[in-house]
Protein backbone atom coordinates (compact mmCIF):
# COMPACT_ATOMS: atom_id res chain seq x y z
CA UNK A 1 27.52 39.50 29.14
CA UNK A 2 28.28 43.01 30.48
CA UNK A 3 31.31 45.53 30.32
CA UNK A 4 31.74 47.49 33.65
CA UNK A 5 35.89 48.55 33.46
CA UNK A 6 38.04 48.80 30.35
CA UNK A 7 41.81 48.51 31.94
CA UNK A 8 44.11 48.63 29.17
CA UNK A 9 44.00 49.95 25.49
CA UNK A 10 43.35 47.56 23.30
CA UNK A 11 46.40 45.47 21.55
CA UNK A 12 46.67 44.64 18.23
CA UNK A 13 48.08 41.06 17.43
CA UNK A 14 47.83 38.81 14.59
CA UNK A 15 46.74 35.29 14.59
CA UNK A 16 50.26 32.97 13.93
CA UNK A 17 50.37 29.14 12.97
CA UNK A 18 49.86 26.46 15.93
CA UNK A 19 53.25 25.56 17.75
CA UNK A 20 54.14 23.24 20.21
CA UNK A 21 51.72 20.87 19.13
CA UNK A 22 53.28 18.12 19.88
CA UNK A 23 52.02 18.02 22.69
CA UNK A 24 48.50 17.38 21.89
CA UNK A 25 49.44 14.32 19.64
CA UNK A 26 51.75 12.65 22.22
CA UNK A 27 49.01 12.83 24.69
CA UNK A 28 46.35 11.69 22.75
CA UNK A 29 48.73 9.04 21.57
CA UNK A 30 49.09 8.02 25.46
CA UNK A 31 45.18 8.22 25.46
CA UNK A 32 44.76 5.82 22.74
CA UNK A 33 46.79 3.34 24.06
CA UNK A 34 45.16 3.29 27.02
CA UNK A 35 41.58 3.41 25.65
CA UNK A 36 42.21 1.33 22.46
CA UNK A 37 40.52 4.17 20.31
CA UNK A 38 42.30 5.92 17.59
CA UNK A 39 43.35 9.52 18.69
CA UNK A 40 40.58 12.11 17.63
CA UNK A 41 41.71 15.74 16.84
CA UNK A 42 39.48 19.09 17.11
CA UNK A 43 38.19 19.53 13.84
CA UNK A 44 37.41 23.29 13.42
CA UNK A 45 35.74 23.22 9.87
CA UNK A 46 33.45 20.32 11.99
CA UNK A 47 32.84 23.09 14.86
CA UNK A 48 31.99 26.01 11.85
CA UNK A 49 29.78 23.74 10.22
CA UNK A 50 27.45 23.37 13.46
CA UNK A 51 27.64 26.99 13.60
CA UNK A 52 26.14 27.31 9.84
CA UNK A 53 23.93 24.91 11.29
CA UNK A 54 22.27 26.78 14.26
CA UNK A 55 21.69 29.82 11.95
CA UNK A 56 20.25 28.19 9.51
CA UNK A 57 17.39 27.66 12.34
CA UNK A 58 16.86 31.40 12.84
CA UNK A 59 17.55 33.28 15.77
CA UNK A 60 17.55 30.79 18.81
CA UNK A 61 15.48 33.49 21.17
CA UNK A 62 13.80 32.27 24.29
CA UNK A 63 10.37 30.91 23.53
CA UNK A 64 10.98 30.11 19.34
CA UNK A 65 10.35 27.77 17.51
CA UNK A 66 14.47 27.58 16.59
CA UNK A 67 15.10 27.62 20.05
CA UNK A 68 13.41 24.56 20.87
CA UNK A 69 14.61 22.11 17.65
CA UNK A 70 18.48 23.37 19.04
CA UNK A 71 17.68 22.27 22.38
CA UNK A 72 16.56 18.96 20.55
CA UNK A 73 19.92 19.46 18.47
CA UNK A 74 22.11 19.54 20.95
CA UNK A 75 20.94 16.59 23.13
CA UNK A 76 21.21 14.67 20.15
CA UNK A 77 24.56 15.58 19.20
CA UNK A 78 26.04 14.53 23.12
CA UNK A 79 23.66 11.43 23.05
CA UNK A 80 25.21 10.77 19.72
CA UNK A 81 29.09 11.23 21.05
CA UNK A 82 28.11 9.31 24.04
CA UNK A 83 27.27 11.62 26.53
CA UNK A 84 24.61 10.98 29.38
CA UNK A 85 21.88 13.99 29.16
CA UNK A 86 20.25 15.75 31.51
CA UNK A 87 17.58 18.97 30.26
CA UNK A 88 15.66 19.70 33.34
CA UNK A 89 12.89 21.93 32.92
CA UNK A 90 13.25 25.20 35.68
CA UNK A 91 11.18 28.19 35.73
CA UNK A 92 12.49 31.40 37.27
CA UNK A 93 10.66 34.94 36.92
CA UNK A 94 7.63 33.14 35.17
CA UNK A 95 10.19 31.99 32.41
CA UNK A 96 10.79 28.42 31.48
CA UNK A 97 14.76 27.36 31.37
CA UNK A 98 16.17 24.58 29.84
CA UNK A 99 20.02 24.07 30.31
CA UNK A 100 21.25 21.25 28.80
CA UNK A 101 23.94 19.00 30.42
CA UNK A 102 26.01 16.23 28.83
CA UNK A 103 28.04 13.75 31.45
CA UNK A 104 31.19 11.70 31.23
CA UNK A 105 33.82 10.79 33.31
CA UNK A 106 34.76 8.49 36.39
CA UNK A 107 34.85 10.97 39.66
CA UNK A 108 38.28 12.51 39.71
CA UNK A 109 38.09 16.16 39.34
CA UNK A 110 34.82 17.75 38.31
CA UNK A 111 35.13 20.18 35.63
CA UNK A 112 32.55 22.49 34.22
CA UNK A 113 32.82 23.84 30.38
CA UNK A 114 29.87 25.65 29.94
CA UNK A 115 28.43 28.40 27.04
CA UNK A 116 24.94 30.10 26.35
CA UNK A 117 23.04 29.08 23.74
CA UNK A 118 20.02 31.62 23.49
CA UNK A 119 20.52 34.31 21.20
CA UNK A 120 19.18 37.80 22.04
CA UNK A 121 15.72 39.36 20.92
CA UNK A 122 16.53 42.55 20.71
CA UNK A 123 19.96 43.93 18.49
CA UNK A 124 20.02 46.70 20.57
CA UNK A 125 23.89 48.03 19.46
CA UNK A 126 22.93 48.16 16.07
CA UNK A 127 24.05 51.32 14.45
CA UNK A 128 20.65 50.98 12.30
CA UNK A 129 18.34 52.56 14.78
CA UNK A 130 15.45 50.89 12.21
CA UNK A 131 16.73 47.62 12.97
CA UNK A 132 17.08 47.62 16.77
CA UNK A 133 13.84 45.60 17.68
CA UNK A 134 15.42 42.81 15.10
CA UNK A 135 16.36 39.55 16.77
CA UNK A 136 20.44 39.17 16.54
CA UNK A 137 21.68 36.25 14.35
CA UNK A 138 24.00 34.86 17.10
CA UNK A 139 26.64 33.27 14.98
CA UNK A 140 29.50 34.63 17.54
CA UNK A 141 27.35 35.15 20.71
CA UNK A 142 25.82 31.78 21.50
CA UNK A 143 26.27 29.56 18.74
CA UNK A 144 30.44 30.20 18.99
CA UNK A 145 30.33 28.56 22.08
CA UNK A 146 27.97 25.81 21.41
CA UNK A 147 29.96 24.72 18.58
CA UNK A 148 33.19 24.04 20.45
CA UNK A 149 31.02 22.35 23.07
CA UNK A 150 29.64 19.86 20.66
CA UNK A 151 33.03 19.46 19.09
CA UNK A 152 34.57 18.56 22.54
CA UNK A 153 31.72 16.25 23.29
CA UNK A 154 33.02 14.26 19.97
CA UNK A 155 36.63 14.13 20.66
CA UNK A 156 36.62 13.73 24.61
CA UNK A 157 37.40 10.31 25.57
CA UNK A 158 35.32 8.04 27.13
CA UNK A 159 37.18 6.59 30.01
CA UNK A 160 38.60 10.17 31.98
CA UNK A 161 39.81 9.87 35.38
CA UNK A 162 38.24 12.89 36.31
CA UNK A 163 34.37 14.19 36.04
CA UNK A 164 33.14 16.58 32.88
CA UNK A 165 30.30 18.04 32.57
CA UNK A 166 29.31 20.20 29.26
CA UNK A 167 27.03 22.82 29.97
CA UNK A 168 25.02 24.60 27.36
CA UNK A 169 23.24 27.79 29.39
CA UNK A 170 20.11 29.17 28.41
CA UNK A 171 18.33 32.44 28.81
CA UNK A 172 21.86 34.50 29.25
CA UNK A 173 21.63 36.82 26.67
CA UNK A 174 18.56 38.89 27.65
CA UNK A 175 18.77 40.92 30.08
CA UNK A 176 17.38 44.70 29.92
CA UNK A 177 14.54 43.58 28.05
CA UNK A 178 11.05 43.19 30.15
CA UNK A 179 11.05 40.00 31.80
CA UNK A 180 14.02 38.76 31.52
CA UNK A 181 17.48 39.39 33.52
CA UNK A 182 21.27 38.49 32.49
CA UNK A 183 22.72 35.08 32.90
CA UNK A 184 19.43 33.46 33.97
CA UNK A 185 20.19 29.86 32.68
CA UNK A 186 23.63 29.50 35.02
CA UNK A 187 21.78 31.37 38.27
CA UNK A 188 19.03 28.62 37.91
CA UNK A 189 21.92 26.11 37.40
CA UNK A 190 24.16 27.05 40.11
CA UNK A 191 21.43 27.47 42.72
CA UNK A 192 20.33 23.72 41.79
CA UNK A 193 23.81 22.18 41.74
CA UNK A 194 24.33 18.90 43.58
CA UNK A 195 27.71 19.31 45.00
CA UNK A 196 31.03 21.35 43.88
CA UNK A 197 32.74 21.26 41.00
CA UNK A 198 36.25 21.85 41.04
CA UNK A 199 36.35 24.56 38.49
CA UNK A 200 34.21 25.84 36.07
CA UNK A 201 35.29 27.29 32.49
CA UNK A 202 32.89 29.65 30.40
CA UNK A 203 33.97 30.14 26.67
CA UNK A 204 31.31 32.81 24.99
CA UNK A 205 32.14 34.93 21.98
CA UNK A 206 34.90 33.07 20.90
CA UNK A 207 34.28 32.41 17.22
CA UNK A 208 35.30 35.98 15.97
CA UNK A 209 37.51 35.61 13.09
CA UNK A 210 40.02 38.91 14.92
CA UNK A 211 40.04 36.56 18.13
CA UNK A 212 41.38 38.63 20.83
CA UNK A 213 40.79 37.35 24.47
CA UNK A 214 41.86 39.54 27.44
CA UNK A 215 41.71 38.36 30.69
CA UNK A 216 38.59 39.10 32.50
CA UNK A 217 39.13 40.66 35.97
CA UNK A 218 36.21 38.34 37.75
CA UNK A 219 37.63 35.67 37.07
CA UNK A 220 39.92 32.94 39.17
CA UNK A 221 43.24 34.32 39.38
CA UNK A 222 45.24 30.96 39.24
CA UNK A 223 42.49 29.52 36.85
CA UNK A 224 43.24 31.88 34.46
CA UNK A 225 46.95 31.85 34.58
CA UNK A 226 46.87 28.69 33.94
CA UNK A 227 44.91 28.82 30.93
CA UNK A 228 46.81 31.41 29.39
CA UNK A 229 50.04 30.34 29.84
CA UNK A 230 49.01 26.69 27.85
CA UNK A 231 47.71 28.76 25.13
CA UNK A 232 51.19 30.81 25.38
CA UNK A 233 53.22 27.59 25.37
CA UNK A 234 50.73 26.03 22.55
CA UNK A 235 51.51 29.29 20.37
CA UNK A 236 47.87 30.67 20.34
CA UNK A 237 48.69 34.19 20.72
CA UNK A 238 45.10 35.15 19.95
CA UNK A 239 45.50 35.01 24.34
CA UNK A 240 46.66 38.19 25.29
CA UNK A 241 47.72 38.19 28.77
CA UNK A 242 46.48 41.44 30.11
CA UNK A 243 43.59 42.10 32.09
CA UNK A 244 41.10 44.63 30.70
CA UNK A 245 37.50 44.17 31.71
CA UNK A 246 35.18 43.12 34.13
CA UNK A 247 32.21 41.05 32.91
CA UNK A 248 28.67 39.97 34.22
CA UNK A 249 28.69 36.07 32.19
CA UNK A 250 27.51 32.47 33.31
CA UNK A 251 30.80 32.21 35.28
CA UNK A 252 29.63 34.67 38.16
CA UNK A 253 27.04 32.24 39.69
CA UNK A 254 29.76 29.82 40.44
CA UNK A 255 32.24 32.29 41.79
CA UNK A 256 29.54 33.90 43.91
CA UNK A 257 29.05 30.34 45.23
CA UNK A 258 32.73 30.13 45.79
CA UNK A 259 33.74 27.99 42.81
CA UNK A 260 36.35 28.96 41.04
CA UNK A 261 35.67 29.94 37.36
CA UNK A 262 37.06 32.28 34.34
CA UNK A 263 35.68 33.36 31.63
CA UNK A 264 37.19 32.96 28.08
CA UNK A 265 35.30 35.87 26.00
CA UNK A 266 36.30 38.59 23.00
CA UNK A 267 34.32 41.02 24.22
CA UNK A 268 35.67 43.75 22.19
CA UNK A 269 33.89 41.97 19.10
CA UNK A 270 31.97 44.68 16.72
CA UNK A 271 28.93 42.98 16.03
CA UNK A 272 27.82 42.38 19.39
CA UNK A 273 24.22 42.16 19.76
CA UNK A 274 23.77 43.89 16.07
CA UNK A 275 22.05 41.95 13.19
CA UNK A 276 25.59 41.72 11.79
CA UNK A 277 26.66 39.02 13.69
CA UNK A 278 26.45 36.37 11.29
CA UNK A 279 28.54 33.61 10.16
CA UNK A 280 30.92 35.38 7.76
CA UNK A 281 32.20 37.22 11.14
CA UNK A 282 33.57 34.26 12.97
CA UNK A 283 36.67 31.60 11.15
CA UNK A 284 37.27 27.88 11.68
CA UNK A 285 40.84 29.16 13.07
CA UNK A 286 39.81 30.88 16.15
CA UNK A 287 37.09 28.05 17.09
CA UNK A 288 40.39 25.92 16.27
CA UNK A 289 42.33 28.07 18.55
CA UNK A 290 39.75 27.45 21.90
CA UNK A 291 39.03 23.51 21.33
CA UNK A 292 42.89 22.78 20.82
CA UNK A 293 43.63 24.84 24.32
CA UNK A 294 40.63 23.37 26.34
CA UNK A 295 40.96 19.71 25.10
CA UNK A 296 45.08 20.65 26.31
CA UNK A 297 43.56 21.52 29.80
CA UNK A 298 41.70 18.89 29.93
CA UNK A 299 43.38 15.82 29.47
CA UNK A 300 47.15 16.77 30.05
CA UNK A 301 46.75 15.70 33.87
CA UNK A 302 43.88 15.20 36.48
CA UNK A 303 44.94 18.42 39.06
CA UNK A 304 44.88 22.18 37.68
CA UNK A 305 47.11 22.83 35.32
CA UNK A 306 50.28 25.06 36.28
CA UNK A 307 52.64 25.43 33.34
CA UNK A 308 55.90 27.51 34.29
């Protein structure tokens, strides 16, 4: 993911306690009556441990060894929760591509939640010039997002009225290295896509344990009002409602192919693409904050939500 225009300074705000709530549990109360299954909550310490997981493979960089058992980690994990997989095989520039795609729902609205789940070869912001042709660790910039993914694909239910589809992207995080470009995983995706989905919602760097997400001035307008004013009324205030970049990220292929998408990213974290971004830089809390707001979009009704 790329920076291209800062818009407004950066705010300071501290992380508060959840509120509003409520909500949640009387909806997933509704849900289990109607499914017979007891109601199943986010469990962030669940979401941190699959982060601890990922690194203790190594750095998951195109081509490894790590790489390949998370691919095998991650189908098992939706295959586990119930998901139907899909992991075609592409090849674009002479590089093989294998996004991964977990399935559930009964037509309805179609809803994308995707996140990368390469990490990059090259730390190439490290302020250790000696340690620049290290690969990065990737515990906030792939394996963030991956985590919350997995955690959805647990708590989802089984019998939706509308279409998801979980989306872990690969080969996004290389770009300006030889042979390889930015968000190659989604292009390949996108270009191969059956259909249009109704939305499409990246999450990518959202495990830092300062969570601050912006709004990110490619993205949908209404999608991301929408989003941010749920987190607002579900008390997350790590969702600052002030647009301050512009970012190249898996969500451009859809908008360039006129679906709408936003991208939910802390772009202003520190230890981006530096060997220092390892697990004791992201918290349970903020990986708590994302899951509780998406699962929120999700289920609380079948169109868009618009909270006033």
């Amino acid at each position: 993911m790329r920076i291209a225009i800062t818009v407004n300074k950066k705010l300071k705000t501290n992380m508060s306690k959840k509120q509003n709530i409520t909500i949640i549990l009387v909806f997933s109360l509704f849900l289990t009556q109607c499914s017979g299954k007891a109601p199943t909550q986010f469990d962030p310490e669940r979401a941190y441990k699959a982060i601890e997981y990922q690194l203790s493979l190594g750095p998951r960089t195109p081509g490894s060894q790590a790489h390949e058992t998370v691919r095998s980690y991650i189908s098992a994990e939706l295959e586990g929760s119930g998901w139907e997989v899909e992991a075609p095989e592409q090849s674009v520039d002479g590089k093989k591509i294998f996004n991964i795609i977990g399935k559930r729902g009964n037509g309805g609205r179609w809803v994308i939640i995707g996140a990368h789940y390469d990490s990059r070869l090259l730390s190439d912001h490290d302020p250790d010039l000696s340690l620049r042709n290290q690969p990065v660790p990737g515990a906030n910039d792939g394996a963030s997002g991956v985590a919350v993914l997995l955690e959805l694909a647990r708590i989802l239910p089984t019998n939706m009225d509308k279409t998801i589809w979980l989306v872990f992207f690969d080969a996004e995080d290389n770009g300006n290295i030889p042979g390889y470009e930015w968000i190659m995983g989604s292009t390949a995706f996108v270009q191969t896509l059956k259909g249009k989905p109704d939305e499409a919602i990246i999450i990518d760097m959202i495990g830092d344990a300062d969570l601050n997400i912006y709004q990110e001035l490619n993205s949908d307008r209404n999608l991301t009002e929408s989003i941010w004013k749920l987190a607002n009324k579900l008390g997350y205030t790590q969702f600052i409602p002030i647009p301050k970049y512009r970012i190249l990220d898996d969500h451009i292929p859809f908008l360039e192919a006129g679906i709408p998408a936003v991208d939910i990213i802390d772009i202003d974290y520190p230890y981006y693409h530096t060997t220092e971004d390892t697990l004791d830089k992201v918290s349970a809390q903020s990986l708590e904050a994302i899951g509780e707001i998406l699962s929120a979009y999700i289920l609380e009704q079948n169109d868009p939500v618009i909270v006033k």
